[in-house]
PDB file of N, CA and C in Angstrom:
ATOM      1  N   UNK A   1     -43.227  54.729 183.833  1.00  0.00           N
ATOM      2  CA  UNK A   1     -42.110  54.627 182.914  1.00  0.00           C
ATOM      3  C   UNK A   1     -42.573  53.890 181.659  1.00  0.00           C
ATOM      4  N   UNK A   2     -42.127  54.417 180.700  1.00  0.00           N
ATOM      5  CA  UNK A   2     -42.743  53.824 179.228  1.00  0.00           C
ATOM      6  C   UNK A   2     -42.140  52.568 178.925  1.00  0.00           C
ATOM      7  N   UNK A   3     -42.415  51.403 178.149  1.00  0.00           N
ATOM      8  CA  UNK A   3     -41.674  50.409 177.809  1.00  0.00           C
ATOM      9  C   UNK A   3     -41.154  50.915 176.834  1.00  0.00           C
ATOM     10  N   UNK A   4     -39.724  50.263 176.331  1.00  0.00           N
ATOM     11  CA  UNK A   4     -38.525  50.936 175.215  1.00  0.00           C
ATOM     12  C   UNK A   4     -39.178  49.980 173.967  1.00  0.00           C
ATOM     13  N   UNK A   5     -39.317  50.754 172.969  1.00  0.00           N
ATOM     14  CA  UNK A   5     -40.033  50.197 171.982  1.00  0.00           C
ATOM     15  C   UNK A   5     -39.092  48.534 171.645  1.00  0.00           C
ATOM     16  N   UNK A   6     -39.732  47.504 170.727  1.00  0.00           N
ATOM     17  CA  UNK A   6     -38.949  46.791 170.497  1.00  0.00           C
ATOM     18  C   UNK A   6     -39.348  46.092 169.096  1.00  0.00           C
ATOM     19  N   UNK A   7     -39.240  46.382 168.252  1.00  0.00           N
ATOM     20  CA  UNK A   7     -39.747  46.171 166.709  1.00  0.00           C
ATOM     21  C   UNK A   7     -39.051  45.161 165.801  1.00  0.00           C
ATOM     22  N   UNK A   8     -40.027  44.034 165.724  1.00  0.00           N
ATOM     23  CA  UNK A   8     -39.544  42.543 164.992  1.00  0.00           C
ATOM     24  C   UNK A   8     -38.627  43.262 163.866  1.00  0.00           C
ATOM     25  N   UNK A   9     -37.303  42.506 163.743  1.00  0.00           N
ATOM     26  CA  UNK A   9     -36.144  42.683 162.390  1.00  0.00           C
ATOM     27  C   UNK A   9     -35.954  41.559 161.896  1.00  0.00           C
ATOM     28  N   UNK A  10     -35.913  40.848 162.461  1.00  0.00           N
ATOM     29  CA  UNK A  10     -35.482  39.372 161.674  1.00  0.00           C
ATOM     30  C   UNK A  10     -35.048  38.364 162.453  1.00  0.00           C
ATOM     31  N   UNK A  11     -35.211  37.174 162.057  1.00  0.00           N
ATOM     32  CA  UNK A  11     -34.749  36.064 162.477  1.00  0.00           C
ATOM     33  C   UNK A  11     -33.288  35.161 161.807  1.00  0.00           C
ATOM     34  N   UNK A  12     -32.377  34.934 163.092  1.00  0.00           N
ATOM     35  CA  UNK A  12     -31.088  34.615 162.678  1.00  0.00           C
ATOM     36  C   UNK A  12     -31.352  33.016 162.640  1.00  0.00           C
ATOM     37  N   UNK A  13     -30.644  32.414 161.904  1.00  0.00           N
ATOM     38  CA  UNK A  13     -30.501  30.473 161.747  1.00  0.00           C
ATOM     39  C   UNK A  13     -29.432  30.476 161.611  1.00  0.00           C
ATOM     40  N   UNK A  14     -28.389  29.651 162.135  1.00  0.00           N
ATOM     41  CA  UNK A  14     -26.784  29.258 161.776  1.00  0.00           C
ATOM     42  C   UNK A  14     -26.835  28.241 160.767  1.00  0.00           C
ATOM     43  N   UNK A  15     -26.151  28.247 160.442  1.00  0.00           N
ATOM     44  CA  UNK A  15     -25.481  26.916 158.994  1.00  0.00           C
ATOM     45  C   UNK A  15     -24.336  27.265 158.786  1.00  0.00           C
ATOM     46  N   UNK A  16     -23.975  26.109 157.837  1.00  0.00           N
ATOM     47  CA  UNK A  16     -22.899  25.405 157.989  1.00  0.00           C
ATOM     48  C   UNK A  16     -22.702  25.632 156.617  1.00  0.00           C
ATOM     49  N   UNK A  17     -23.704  25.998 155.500  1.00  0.00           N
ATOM     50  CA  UNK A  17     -23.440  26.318 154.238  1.00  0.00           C
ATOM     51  C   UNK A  17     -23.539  27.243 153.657  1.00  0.00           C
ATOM     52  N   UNK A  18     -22.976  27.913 152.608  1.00  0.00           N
ATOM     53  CA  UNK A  18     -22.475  28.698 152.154  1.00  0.00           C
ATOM     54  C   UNK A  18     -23.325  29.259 151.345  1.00  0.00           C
ATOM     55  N   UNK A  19     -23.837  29.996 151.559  1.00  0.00           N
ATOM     56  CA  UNK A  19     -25.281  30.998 150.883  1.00  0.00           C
ATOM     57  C   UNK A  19     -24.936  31.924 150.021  1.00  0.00           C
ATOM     58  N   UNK A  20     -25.806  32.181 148.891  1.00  0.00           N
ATOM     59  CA  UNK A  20     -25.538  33.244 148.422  1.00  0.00           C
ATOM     60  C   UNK A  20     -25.258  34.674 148.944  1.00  0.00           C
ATOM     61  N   UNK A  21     -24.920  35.739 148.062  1.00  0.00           N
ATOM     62  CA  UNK A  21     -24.600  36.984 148.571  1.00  0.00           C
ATOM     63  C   UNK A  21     -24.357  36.804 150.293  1.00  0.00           C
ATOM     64  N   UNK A  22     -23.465  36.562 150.553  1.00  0.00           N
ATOM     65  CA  UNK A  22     -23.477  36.297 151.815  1.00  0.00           C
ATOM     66  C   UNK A  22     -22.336  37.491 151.970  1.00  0.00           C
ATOM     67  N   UNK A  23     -22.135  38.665 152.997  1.00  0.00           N
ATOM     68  CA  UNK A  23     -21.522  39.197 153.732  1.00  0.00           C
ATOM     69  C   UNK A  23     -20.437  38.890 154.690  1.00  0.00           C
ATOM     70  N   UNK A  24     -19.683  39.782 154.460  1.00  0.00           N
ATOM     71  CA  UNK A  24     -17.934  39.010 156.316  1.00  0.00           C
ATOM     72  C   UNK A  24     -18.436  40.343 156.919  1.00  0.00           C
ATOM     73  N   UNK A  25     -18.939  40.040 158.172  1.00  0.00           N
ATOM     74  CA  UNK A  25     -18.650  40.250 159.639  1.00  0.00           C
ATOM     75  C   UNK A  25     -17.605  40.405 160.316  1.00  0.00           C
ATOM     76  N   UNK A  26     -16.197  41.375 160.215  1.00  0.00           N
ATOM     77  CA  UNK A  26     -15.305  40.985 160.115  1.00  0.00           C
ATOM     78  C   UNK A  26     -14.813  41.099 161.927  1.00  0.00           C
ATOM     79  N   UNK A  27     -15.756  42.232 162.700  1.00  0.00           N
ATOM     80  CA  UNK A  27     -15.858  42.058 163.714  1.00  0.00           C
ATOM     81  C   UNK A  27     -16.037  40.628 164.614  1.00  0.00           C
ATOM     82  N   UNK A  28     -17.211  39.834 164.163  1.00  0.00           N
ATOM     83  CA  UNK A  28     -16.960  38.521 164.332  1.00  0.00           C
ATOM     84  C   UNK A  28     -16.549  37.340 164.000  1.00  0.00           C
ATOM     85  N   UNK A  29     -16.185  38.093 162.634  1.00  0.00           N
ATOM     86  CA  UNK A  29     -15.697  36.450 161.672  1.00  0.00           C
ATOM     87  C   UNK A  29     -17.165  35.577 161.416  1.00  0.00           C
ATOM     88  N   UNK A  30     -17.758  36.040 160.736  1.00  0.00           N
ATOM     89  CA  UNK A  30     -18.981  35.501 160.466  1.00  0.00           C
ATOM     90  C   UNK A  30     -19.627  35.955 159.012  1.00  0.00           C
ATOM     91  N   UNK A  31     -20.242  35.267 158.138  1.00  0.00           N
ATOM     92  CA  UNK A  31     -21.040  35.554 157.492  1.00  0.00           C
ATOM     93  C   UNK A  31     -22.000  35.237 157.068  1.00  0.00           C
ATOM     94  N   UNK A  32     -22.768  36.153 156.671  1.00  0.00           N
ATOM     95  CA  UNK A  32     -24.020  36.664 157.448  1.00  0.00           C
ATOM     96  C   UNK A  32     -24.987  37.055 155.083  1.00  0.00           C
ATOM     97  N   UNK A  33     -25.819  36.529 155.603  1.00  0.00           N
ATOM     98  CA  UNK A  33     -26.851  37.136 154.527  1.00  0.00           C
ATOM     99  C   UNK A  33     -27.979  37.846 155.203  1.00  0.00           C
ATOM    100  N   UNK A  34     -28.391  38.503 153.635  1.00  0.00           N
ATOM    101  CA  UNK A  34     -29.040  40.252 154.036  1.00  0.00           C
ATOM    102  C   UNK A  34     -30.538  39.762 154.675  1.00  0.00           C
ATOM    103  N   UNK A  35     -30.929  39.652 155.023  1.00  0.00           N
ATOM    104  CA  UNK A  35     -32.416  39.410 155.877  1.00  0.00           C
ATOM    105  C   UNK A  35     -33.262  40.622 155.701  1.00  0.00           C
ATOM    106  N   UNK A  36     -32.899  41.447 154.780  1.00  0.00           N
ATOM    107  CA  UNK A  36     -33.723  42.643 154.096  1.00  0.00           C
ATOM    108  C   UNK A  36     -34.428  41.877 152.460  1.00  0.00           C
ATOM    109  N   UNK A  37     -33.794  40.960 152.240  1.00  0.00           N
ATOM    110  CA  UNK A  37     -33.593  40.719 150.987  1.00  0.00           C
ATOM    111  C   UNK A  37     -34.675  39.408 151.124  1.00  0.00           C
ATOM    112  N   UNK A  38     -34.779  38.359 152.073  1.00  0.00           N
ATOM    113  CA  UNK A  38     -35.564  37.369 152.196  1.00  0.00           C
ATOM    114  C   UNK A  38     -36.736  37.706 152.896  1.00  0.00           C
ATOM    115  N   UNK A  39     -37.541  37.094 151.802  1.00  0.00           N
ATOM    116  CA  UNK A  39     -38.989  37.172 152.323  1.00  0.00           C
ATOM    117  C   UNK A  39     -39.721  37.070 153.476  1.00  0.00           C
ATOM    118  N   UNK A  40     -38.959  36.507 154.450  1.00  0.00           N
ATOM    119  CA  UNK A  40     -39.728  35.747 155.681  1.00  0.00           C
ATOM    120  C   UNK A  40     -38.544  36.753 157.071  1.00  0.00           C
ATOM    121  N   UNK A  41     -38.019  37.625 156.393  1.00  0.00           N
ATOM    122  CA  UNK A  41     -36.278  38.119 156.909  1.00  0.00           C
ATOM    123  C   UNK A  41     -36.018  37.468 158.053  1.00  0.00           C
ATOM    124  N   UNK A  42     -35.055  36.555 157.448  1.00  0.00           N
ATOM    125  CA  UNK A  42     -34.645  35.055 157.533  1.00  0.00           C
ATOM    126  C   UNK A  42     -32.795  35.370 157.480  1.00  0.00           C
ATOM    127  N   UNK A  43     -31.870  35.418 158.315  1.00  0.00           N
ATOM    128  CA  UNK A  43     -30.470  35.846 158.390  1.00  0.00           C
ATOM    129  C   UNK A  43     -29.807  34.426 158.454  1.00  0.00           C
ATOM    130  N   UNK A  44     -28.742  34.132 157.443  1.00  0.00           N
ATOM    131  CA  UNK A  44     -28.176  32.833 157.907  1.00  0.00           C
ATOM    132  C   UNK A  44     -26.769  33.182 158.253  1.00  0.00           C
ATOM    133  N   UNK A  45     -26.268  32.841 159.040  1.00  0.00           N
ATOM    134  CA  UNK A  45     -25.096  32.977 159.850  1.00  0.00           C
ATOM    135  C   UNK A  45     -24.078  31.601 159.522  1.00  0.00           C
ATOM    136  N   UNK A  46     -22.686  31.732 159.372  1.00  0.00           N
ATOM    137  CA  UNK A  46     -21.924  30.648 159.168  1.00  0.00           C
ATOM    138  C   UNK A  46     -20.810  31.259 159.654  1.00  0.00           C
ATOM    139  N   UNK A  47     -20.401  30.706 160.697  1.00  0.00           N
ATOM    140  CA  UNK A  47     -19.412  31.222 161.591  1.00  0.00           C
ATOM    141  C   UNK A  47     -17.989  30.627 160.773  1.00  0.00           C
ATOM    142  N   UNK A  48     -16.884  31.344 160.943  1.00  0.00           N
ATOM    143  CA  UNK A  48     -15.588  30.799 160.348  1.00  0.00           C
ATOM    144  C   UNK A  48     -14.943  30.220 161.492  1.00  0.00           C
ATOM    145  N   UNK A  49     -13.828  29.374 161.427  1.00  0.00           N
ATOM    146  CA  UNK A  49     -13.868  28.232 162.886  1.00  0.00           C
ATOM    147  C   UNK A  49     -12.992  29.207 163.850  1.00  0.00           C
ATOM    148  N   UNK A  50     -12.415  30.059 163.556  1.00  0.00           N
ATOM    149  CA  UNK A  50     -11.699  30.943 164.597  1.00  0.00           C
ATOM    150  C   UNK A  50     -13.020  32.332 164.896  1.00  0.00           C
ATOM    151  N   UNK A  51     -13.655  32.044 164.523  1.00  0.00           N
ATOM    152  CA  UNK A  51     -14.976  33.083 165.117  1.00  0.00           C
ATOM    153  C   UNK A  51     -14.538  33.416 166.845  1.00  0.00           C
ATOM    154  N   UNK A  52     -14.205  34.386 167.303  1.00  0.00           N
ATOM    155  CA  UNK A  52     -14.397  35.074 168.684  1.00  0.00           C
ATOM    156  C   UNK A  52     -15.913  34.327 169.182  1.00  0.00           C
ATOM    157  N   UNK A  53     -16.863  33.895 168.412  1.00  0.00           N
ATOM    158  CA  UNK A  53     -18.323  33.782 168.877  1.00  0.00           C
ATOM    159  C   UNK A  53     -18.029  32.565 169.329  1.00  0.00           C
ATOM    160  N   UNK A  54     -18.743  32.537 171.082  1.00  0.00           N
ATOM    161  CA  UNK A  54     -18.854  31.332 171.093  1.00  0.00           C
ATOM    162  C   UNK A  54     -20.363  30.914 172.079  1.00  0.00           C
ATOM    163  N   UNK A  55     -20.465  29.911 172.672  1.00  0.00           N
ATOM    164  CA  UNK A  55     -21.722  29.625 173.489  1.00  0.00           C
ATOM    165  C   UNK A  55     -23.152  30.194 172.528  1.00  0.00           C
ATOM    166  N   UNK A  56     -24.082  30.461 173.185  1.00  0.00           N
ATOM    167  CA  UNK A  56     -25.444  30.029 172.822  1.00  0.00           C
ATOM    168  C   UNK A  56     -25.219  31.379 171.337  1.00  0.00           C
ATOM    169  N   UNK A  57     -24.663  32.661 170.911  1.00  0.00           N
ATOM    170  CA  UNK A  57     -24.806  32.910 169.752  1.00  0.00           C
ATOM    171  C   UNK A  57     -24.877  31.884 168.704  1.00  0.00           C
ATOM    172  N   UNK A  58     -23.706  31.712 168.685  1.00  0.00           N
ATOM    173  CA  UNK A  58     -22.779  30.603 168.028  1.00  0.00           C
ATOM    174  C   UNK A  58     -23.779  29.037 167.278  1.00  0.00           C
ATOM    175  N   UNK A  59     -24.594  28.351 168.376  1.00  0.00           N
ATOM    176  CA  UNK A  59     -24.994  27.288 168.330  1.00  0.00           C
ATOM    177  C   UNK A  59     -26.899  27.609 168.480  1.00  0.00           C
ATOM    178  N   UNK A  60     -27.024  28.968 168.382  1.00  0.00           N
ATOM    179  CA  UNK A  60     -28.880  29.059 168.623  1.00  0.00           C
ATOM    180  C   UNK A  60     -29.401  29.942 167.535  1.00  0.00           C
ATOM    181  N   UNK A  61     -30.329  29.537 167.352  1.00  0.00           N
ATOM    182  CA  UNK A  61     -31.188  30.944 166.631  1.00  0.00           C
ATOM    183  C   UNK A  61     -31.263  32.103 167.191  1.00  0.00           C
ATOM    184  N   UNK A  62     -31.381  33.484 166.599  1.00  0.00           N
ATOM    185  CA  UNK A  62     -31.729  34.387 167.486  1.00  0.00           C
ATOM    186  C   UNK A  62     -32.791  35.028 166.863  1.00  0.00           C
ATOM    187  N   UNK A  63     -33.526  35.790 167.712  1.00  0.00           N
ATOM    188  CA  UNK A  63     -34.942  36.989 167.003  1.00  0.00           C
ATOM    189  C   UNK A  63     -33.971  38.091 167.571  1.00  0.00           C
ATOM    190  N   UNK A  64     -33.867  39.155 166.029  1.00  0.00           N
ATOM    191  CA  UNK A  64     -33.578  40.483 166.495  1.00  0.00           C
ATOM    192  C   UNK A  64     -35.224  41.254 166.308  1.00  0.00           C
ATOM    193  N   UNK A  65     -34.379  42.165 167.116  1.00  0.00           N
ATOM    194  CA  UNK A  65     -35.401  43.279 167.316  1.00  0.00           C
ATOM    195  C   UNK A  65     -34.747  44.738 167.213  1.00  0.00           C
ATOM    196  N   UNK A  66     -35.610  45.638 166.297  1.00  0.00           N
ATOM    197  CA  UNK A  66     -34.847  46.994 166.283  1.00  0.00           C
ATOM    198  C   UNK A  66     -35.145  47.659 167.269  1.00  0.00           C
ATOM    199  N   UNK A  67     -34.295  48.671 167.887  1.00  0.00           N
ATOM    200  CA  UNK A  67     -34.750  49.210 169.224  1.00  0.00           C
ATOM    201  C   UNK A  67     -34.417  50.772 169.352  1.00  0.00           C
ATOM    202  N   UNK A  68     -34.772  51.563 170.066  1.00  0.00           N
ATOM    203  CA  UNK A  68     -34.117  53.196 170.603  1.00  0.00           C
ATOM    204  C   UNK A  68     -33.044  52.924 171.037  1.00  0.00           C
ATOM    205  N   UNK A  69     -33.148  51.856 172.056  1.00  0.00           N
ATOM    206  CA  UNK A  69     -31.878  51.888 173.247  1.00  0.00           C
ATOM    207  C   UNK A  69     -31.437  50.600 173.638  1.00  0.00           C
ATOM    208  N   UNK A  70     -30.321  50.037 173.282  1.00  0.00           N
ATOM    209  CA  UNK A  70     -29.733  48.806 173.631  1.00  0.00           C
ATOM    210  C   UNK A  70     -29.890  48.797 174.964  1.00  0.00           C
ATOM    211  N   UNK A  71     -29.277  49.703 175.429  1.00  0.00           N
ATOM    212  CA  UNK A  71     -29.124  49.708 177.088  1.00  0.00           C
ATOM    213  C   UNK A  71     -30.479  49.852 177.762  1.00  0.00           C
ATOM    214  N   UNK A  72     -31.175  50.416 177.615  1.00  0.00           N
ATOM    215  CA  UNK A  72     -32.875  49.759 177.918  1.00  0.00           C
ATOM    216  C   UNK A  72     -33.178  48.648 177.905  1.00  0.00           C
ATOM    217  N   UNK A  73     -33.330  48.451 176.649  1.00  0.00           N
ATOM    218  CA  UNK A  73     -34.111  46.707 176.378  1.00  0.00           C
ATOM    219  C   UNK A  73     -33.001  45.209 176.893  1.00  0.00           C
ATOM    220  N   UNK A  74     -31.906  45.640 177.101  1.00  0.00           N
ATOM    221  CA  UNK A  74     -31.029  44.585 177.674  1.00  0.00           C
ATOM    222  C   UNK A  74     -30.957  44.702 179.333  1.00  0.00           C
ATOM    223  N   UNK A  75     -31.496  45.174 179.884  1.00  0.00           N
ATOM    224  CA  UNK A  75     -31.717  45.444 181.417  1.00  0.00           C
ATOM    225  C   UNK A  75     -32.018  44.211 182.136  1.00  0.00           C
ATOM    226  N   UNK A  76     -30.928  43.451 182.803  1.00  0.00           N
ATOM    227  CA  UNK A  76     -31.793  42.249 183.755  1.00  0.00           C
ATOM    228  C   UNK A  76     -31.513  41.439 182.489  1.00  0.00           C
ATOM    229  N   UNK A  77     -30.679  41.049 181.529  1.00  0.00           N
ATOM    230  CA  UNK A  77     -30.707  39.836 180.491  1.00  0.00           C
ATOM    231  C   UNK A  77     -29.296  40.188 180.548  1.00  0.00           C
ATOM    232  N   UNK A  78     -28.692  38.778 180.678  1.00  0.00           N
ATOM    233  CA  UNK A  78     -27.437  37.788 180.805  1.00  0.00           C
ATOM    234  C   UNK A  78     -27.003  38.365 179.205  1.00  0.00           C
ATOM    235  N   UNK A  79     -25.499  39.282 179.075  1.00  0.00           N
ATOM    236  CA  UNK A  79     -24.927  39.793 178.024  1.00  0.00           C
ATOM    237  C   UNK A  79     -24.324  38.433 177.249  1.00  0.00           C
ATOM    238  N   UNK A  80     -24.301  37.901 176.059  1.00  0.00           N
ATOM    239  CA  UNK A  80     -23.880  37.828 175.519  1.00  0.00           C
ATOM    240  C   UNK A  80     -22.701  37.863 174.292  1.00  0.00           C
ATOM    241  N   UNK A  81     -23.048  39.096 173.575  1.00  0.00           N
ATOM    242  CA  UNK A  81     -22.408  39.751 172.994  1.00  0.00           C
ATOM    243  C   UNK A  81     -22.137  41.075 173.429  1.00  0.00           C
ATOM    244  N   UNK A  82     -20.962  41.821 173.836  1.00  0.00           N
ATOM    245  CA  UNK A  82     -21.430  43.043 174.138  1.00  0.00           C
ATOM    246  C   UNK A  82     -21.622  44.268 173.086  1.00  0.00           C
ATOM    247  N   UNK A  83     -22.444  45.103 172.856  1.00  0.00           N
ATOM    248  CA  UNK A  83     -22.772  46.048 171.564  1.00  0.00           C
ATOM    249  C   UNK A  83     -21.654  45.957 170.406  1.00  0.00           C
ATOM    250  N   UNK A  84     -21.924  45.952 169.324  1.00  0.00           N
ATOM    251  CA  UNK A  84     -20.720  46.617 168.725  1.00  0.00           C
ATOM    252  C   UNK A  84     -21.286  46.976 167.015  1.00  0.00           C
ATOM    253  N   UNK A  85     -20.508  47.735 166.654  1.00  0.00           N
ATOM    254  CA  UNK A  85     -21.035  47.940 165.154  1.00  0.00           C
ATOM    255  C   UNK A  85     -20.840  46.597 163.773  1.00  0.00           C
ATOM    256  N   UNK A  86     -22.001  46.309 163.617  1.00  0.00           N
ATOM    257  CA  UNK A  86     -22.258  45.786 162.501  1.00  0.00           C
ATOM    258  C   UNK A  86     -21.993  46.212 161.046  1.00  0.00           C
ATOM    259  N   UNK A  87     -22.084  47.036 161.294  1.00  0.00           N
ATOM    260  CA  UNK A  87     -22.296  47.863 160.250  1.00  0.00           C
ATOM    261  C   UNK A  87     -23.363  48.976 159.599  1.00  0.00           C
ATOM    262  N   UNK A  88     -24.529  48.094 159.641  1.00  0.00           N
ATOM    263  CA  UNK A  88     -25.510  48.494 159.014  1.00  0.00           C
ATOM    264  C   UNK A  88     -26.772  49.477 160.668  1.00  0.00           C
ATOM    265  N   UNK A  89     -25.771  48.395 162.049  1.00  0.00           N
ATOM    266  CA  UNK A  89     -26.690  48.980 163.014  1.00  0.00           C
ATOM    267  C   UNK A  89     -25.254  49.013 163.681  1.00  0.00           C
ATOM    268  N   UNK A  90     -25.697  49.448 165.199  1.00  0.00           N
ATOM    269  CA  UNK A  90     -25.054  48.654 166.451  1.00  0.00           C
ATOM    270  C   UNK A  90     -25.609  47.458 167.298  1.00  0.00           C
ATOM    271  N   UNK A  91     -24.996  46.228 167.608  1.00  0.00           N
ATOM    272  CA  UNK A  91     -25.864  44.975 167.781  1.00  0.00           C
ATOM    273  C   UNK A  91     -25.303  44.752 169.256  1.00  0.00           C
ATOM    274  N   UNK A  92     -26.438  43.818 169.955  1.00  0.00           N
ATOM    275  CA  UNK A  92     -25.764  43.408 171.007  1.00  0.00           C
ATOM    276  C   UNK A  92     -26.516  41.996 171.060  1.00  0.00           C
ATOM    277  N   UNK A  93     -25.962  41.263 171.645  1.00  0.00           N
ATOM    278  CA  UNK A  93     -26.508  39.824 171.646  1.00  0.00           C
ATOM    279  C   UNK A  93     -26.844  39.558 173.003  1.00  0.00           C
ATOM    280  N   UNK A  94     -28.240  38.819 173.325  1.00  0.00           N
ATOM    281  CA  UNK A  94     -28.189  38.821 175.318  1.00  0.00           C
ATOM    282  C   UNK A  94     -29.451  37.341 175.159  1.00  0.00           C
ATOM    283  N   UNK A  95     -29.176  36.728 176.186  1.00  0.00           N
ATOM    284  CA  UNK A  95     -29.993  35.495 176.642  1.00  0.00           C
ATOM    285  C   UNK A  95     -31.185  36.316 177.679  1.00  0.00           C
ATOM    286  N   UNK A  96     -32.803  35.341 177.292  1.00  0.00           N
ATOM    287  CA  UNK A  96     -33.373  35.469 178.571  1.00  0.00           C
ATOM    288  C   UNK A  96     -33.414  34.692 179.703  1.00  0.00           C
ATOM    289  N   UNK A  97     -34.051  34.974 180.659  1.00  0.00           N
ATOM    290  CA  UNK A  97     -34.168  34.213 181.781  1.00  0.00           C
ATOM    291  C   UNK A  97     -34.493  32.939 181.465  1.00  0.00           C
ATOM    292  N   UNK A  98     -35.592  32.627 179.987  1.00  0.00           N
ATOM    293  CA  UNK A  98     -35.481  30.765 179.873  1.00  0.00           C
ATOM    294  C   UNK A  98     -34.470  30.676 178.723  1.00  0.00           C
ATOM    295  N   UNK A  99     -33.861  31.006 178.222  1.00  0.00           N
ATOM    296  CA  UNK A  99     -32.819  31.019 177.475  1.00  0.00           C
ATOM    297  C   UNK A  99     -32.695  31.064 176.370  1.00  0.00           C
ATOM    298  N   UNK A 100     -33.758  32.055 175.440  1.00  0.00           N
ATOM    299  CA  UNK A 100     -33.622  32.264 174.173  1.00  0.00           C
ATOM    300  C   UNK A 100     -32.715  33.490 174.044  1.00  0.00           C
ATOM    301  N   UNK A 101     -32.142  33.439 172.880  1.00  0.00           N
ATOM    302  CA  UNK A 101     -30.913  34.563 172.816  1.00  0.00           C
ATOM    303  C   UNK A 101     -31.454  35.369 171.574  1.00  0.00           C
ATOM    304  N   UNK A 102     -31.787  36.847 171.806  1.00  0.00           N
ATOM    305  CA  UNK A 102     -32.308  38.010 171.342  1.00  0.00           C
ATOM    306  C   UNK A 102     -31.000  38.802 171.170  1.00  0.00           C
ATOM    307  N   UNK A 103     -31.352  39.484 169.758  1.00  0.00           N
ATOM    308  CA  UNK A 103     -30.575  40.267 169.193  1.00  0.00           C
ATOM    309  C   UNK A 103     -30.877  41.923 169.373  1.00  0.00           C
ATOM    310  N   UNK A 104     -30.475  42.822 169.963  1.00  0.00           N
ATOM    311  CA  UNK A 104     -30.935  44.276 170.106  1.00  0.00           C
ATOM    312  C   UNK A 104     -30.387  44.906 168.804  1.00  0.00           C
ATOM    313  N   UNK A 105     -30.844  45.537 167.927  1.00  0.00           N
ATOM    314  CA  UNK A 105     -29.974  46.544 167.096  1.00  0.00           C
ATOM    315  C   UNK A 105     -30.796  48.191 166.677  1.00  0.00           C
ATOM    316  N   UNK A 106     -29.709  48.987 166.949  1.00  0.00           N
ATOM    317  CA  UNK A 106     -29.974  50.177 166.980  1.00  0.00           C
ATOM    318  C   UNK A 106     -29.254  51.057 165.821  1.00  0.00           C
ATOM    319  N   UNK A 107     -30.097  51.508 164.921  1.00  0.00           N
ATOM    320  CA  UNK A 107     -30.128  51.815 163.685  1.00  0.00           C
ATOM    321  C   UNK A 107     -29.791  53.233 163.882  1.00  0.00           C
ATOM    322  N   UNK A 108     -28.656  53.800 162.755  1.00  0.00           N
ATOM    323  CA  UNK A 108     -28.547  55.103 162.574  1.00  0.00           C
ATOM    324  C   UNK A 108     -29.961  55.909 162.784  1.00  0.00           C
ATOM    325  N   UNK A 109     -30.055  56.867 163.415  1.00  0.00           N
ATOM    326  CA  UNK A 109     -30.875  58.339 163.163  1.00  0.00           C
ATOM    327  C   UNK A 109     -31.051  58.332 161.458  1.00  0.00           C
ATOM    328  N   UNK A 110     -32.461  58.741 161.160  1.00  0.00           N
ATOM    329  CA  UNK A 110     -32.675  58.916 159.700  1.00  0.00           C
ATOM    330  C   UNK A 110     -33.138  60.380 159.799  1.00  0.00           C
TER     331      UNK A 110
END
């Protein structure tokens, strides 16, 4: 069986301050800057206080990764977030077994 590809996208940081061009998440109540746009693609997250998000999203960094198949690469990892459209992908949020919390996102067909 092949491994499901899993291709570095960016790295999420939470804060508390208010960034430029920053995006609403309106699914989560969050906003979010473009991590296409920063050099190091670097996502800062600032949750609004009624955010649905809570536990380790909420309070951790995450590494996304672009993927074929959410439902592949989340196999055997503690759900988090369950899928949903972002917008730009479909995302799902999931913890590993030592407890870093990874971002899956699965990008329109080009």
């Amino acid at each position: 069986m092949a491994t499901p590809r899993m291709e570095f996208d960016h790295l999420g940081m939470i804060t508390t301050e208010k960034k430029a061009d920053e995006i609403y998440v309106e699914a989560t109540k969050v906003w979010v800057t473009d991590f296409r746009n920063h050099p190091y693609h670097i996502e800062w997250l600032r949750f609004e206080p009624d955010s649905p998000v809570t536990g380790p999203v909420r309070h951790m960094p995450h590494v996304a990764f672009r993927v074929d198949s959410i439902a592949e690469c989340s196999k055997g990892l503690k759900v988090l977030l369950e899928p949903f459209d972002a917008g730009m992908a479909v995302v799902g949020f999931y913890q590993t077994p030592d407890g870093a919390v990874v971002e899956f996102m699965e990008y329109p067909r080009e």
